[in-house]
Protein backbone atom coordinates (compact mmCIF):
# COMPACT_ATOMS: atom_id res chain seq x y z
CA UNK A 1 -45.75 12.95 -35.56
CA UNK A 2 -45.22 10.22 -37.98
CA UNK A 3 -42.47 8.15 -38.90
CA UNK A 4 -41.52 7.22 -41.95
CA UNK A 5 -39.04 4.64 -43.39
CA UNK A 6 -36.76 4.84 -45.85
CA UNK A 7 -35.66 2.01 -47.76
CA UNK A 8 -32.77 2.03 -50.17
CA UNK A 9 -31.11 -0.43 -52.44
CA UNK A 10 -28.38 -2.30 -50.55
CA UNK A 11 -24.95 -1.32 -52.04
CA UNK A 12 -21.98 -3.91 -52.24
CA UNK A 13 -20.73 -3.58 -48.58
CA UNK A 14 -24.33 -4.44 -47.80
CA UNK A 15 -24.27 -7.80 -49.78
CA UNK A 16 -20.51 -8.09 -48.38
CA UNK A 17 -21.96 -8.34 -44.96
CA UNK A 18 -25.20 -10.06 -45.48
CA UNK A 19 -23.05 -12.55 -46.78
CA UNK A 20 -20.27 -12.59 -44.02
CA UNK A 21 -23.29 -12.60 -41.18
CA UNK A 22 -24.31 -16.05 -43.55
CA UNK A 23 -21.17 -17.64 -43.21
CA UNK A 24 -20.81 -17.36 -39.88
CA UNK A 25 -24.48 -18.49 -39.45
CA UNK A 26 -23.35 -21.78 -40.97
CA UNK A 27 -20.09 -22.02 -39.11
CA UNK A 28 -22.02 -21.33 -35.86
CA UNK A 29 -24.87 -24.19 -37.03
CA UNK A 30 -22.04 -26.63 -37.94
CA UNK A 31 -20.31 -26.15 -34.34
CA UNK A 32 -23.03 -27.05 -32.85
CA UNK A 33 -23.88 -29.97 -34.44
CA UNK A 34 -20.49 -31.24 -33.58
CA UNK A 35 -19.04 -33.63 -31.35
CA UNK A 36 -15.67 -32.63 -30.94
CA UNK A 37 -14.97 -29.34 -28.41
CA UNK A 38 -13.72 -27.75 -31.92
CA UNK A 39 -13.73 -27.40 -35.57
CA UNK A 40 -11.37 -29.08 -37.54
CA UNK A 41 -9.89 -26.67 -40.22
CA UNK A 42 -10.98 -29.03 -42.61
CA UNK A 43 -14.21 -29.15 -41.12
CA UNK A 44 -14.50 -25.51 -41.49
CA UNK A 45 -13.41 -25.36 -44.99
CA UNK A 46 -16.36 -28.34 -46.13
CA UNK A 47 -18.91 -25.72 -44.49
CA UNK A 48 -17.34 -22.32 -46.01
CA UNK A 49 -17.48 -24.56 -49.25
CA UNK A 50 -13.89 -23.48 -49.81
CA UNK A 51 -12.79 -26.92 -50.93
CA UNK A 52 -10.13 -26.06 -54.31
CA UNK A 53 -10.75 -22.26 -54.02
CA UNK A 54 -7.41 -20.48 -54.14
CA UNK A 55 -6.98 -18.07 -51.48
CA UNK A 56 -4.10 -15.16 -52.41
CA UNK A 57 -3.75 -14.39 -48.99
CA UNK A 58 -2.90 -16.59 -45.93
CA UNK A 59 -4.19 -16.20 -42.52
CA UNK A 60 -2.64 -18.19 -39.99
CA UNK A 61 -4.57 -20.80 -38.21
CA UNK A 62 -5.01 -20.68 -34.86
CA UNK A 63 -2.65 -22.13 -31.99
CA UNK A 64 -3.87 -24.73 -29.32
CA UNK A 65 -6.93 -23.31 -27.43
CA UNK A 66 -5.45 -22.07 -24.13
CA UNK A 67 -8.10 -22.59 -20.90
């Protein structure tokens, strides 16, 4: 029996989360190149290229790494 593949134009959620899985490609490239045991939130923000984007919503940053 064959097999055959379908392949269908990628809707917006698709481009959402090719775009997410980019991101955190970056964020996981830019960690390692690092020195320091974390990333500095403005760290993070120079590699999301976020610099002077207004966000409407906050999300709270993260407390002190706990071992």
């Amino acid at each position: 029996m064959t097999q055959v593949v379908t392949l269908r134009i990628p809707n917006a959620q698709d481009r959402v989360a090719l775009a997410e899985i980019e991101l955190c490609g970056e964020l996981m490239i830019a960690a390692s190149a690092a020195g320091e045991e974390r990333l500095s939130p403005d760290r993070i923000d120079e590699v999301l290229d976020v610099a002077g984007v207004e966000c409407r919503t906050t999300v709270p940053r993260q407390g002190p790494h706990r071992r």
